[in-house]
Protein backbone atom coordinates (compact mmCIF):
# COMPACT_ATOMS: atom_id res chain seq x y z
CA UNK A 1 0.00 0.00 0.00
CA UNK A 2 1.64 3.65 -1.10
CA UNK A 3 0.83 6.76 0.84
CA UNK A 4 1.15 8.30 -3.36
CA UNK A 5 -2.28 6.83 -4.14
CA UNK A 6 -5.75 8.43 -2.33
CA UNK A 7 -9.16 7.17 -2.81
CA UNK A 8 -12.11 8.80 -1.26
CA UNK A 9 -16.10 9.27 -2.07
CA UNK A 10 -16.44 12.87 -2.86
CA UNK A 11 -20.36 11.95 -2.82
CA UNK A 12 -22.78 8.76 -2.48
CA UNK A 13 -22.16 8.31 -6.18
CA UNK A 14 -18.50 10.24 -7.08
CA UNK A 15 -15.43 8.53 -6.41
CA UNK A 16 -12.19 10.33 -6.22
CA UNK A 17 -8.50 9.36 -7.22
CA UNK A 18 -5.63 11.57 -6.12
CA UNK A 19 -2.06 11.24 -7.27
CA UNK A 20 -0.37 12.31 -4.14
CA UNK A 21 3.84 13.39 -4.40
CA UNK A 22 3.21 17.13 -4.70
CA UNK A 23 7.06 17.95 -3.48
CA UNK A 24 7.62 16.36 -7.15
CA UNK A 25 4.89 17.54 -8.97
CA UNK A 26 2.93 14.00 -8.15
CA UNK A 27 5.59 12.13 -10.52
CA UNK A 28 4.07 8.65 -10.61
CA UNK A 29 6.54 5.92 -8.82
CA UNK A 30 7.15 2.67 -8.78
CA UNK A 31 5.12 1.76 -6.07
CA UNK A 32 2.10 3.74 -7.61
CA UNK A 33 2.17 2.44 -10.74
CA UNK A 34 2.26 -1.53 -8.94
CA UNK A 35 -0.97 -0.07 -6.41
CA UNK A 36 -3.19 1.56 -9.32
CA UNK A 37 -5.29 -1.58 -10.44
CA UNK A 38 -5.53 -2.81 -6.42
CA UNK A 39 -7.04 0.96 -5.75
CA UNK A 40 -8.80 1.41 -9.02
CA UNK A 41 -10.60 -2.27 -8.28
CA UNK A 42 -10.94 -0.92 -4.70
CA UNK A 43 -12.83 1.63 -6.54
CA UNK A 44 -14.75 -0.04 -8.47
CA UNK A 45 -16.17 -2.24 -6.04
CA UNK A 46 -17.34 0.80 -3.93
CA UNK A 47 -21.11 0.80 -3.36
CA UNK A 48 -23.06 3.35 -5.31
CA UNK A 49 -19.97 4.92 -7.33
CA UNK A 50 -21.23 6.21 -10.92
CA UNK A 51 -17.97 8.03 -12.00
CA UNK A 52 -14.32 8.64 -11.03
CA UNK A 53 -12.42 11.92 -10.95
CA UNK A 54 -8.60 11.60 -11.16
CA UNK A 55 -6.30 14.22 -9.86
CA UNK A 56 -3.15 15.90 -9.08
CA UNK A 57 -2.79 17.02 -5.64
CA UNK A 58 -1.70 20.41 -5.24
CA UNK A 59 -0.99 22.64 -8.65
CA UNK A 60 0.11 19.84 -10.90
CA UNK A 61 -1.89 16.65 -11.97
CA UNK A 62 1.37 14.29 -12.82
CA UNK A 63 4.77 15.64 -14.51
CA UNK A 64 5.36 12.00 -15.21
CA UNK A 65 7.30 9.18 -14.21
CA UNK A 66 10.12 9.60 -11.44
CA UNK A 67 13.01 9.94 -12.99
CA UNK A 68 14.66 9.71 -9.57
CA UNK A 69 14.34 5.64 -9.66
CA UNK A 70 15.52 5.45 -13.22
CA UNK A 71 18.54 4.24 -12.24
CA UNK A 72 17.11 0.99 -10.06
CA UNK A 73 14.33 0.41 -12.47
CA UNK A 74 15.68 0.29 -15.49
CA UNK A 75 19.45 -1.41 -14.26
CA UNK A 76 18.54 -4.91 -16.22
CA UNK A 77 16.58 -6.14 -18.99
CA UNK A 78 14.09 -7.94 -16.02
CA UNK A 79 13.58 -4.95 -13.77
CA UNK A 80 12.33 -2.65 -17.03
CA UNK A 81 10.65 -5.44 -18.24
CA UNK A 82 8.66 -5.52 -14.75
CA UNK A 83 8.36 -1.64 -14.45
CA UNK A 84 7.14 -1.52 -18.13
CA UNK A 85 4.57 -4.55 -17.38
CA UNK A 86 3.60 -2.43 -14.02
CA UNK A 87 2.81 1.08 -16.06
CA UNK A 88 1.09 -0.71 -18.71
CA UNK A 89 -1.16 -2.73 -16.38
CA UNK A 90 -1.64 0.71 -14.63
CA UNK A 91 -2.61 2.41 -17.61
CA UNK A 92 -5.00 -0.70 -18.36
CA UNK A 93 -6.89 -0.83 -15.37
CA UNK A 94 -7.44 3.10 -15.42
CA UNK A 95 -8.64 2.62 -19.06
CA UNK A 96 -11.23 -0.49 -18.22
CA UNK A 97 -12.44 0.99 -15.19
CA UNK A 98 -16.47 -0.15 -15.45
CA UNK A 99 -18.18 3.97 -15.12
CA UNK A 100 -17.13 7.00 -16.77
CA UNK A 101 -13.93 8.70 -15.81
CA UNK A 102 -12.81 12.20 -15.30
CA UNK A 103 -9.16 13.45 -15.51
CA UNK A 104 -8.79 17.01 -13.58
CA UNK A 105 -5.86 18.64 -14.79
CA UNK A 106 -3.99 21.78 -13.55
CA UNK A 107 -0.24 22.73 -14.04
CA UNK A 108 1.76 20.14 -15.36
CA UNK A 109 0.64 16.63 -17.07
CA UNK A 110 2.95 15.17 -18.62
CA UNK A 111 5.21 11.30 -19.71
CA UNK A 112 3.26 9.22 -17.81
CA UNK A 113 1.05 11.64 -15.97
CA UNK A 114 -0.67 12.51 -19.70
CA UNK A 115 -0.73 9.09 -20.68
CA UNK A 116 -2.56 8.19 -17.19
CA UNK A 117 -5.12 11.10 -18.55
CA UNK A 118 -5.61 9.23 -21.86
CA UNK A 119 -6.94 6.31 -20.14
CA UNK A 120 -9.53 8.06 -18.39
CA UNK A 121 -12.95 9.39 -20.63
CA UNK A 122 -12.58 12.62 -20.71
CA UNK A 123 -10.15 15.32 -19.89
CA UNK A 124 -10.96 18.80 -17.92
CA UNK A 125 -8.41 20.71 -17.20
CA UNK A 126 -7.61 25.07 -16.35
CA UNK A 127 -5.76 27.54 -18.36
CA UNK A 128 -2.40 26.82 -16.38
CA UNK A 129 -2.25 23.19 -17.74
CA UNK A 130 0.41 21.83 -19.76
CA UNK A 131 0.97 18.91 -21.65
CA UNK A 132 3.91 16.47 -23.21
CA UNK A 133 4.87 12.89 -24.28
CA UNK A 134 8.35 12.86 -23.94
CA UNK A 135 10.09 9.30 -24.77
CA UNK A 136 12.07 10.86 -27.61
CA UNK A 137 14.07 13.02 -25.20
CA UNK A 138 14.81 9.57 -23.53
CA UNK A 139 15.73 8.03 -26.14
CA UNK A 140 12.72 5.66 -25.60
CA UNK A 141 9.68 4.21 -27.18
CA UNK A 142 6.24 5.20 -26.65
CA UNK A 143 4.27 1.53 -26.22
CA UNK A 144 1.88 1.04 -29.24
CA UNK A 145 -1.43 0.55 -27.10
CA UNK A 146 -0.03 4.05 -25.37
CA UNK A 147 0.15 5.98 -29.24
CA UNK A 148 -3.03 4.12 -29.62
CA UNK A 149 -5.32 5.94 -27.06
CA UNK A 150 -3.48 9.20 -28.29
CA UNK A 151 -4.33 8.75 -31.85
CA UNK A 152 -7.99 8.06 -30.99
CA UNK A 153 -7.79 10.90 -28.79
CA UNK A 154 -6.50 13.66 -31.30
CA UNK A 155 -5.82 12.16 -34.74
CA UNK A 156 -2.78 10.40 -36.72
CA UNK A 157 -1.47 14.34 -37.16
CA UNK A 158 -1.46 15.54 -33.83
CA UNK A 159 -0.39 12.45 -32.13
CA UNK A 160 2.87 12.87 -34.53
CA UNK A 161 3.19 16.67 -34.19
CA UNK A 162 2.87 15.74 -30.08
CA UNK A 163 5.35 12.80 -30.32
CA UNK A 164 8.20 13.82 -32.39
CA UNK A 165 8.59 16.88 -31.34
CA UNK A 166 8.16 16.55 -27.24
CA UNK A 167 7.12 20.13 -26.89
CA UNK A 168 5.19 21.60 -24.18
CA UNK A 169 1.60 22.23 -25.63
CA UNK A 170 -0.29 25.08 -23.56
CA UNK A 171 -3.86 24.30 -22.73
CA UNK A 172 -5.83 26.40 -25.19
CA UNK A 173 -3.62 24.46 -27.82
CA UNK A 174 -4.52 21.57 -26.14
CA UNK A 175 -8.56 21.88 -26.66
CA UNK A 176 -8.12 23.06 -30.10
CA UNK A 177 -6.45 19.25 -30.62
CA UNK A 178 -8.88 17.79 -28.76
CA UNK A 179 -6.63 16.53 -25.77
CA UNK A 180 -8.87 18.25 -23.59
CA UNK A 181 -12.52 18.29 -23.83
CA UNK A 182 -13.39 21.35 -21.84
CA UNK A 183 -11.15 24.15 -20.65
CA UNK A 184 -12.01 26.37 -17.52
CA UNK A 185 -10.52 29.11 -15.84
CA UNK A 186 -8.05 28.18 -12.67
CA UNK A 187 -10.74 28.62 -10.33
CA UNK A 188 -13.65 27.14 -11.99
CA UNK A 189 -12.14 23.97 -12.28
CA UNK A 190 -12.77 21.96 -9.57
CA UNK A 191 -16.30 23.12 -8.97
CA UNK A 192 -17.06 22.65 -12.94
CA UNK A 193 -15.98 18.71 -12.93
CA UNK A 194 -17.86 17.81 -9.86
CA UNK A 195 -20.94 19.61 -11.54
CA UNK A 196 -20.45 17.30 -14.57
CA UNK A 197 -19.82 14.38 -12.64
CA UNK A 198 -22.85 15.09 -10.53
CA UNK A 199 -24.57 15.07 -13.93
CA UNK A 200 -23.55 11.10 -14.71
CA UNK A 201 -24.25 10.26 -10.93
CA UNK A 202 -27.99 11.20 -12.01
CA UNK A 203 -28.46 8.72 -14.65
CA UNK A 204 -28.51 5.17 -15.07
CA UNK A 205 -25.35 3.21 -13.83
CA UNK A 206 -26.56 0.15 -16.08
CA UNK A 207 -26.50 2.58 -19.10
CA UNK A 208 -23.22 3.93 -18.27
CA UNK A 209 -21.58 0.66 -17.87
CA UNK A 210 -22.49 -0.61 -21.04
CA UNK A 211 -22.36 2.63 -23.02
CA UNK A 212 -18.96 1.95 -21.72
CA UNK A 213 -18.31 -1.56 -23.19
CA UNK A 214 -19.87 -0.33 -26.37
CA UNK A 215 -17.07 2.59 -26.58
CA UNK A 216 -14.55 -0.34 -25.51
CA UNK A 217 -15.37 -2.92 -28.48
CA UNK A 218 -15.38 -0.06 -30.94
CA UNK A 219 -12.02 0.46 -29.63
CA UNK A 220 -10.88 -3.07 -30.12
CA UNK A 221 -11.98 -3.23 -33.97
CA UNK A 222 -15.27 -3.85 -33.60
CA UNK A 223 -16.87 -2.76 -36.93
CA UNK A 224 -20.41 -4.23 -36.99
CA UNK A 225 -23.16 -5.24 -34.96
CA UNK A 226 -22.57 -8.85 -33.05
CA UNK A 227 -24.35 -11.33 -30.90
CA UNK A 228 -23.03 -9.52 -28.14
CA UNK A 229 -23.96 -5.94 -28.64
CA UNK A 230 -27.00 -7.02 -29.46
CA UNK A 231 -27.65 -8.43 -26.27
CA UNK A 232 -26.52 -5.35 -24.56
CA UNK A 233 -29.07 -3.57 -26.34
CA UNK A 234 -31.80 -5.79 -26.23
CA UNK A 235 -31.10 -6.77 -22.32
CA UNK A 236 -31.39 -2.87 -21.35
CA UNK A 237 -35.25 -3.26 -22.11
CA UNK A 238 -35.91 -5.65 -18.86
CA UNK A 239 -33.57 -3.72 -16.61
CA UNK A 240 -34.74 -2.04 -13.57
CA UNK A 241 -33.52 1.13 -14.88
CA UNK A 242 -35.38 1.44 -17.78
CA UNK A 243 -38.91 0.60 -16.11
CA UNK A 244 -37.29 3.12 -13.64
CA UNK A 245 -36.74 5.62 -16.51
CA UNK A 246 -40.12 5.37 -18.47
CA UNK A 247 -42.04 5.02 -15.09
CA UNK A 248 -40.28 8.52 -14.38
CA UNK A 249 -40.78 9.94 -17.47
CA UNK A 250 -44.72 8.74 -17.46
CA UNK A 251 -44.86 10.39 -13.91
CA UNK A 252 -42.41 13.66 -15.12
CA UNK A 253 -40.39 13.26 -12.10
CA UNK A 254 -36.47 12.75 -11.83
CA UNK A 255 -35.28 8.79 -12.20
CA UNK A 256 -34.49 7.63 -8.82
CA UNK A 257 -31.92 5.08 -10.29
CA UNK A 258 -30.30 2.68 -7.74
């Protein structure tokens, strides 16, 4: 268990996630990248959650790995092997958590910190953001599954312009490439993504879970309608939420989803 890694119900229904090293700008370390899936299942498993926010604590959201345990981590072929298989099981477990997912980003996001914010749904973040993917400056390899969810995220173009070149990218650049989906003022923020999250805690978590899935198979080449899909669709017409949902719209009162 690291100290790095904070979960907490902001409400009955909002989970949040808080990358916790602020004295290095919440760089993600070993021993947070091997406790995300345990805490992120932790999660999960919560009672009533509908969506997760993930933040930095303090002014930054994550400036990346720490570079600090390069050294030890990557000494022999096994221990990178093992830190690699850590980050990318990390960034997995982020990426199939079962609701939606928020990333709130201030100050700096960036390595492993912006790919951690590709795995989650969406991105909000304030004007003093800034972003990078920085392997070339390493002399490393971004994984392919890694320039996947950026390519998805912002196109074949961007994701190039972003990963040869390793430059900073300022957050109103960042919207206009679609890395961000919304962009508030510093101290709007905070108060703006627990609004929107709010907003998914009032629907149904059925829906959201396999809206989810649905998003997920596109993802993994999906192309046409199968037995599967189907099923997701068709089973949403016995679920408790939808005679929930028409009852409440027969009655015009709010869904009381549970």
């Amino acid at each position: 268990m690291t100290k790095n890694l904070k979960f907490k119900m902001l409400t009955a229904a909002i989970g949040e996630l808080t990358l916790s090293q602020p004295a290095r700008r919440n760089a993600l370390n070993a021993a947070m990248w091997a406790e995300l899936p345990k805490i992120l299942k932790k999660a999960a498993n919560t009672q009533g959650l509908q969506a997760l926010i993930v933040k930095g604590d303090g002014d930054h959201f994550a400036s990346g790995a720490d570079i600090s345990e390069f050294e030890t981590l990557y000494a022999t072929v096994q221990s990178s092997k093992k830190i690699s298989n850590d980050i990318a099981a990390g960034f997995q477990s982020l990426a199939e958590f079962p609701y939606p997912t928020i990333a709130m980003i201030r100050g700096a996001c960036v390595g492993g910190g912006c790919g951690l914010a590709l795995c989650c749904d969406l991105r909000f973040a304030d004007s003093t953001s800034k972003f990078a993917i920085t392997p070339v400056k390493l002399g490393l390899v971004y994984p392919f599954s890694d320039v996947q969810r950026l390519i998805e995220t912002v196109g074949i173009p961007n994701a190039k312009d972003i990963l040869f070149s390793a430059r900073l990218i300022s957050a109103k650049r960042a919207r206009k490439m679609g890395l961000i989906n919304q962009l508030f003022k510093v101290n709007n923020l905070e108060e703006k993504t627990v609004e929107y999250a709010q907003g998914l805690a009032g629907l149904s978590p059925q829906s959201l879970k396999i809206t989810k899935k649905m998003f997920a198979a596109y993802q993994a080449g999906q192309s046409s309608e199968t037995p599967q899909s189907q099923n997701w669709f068709l089973e949403g017409f016995t679920s408790v939420d939808f005679k929930e949902g028409y009852k409440a719209f027969l009655e015009k009162r709010k869904p009381n989803f549970k």
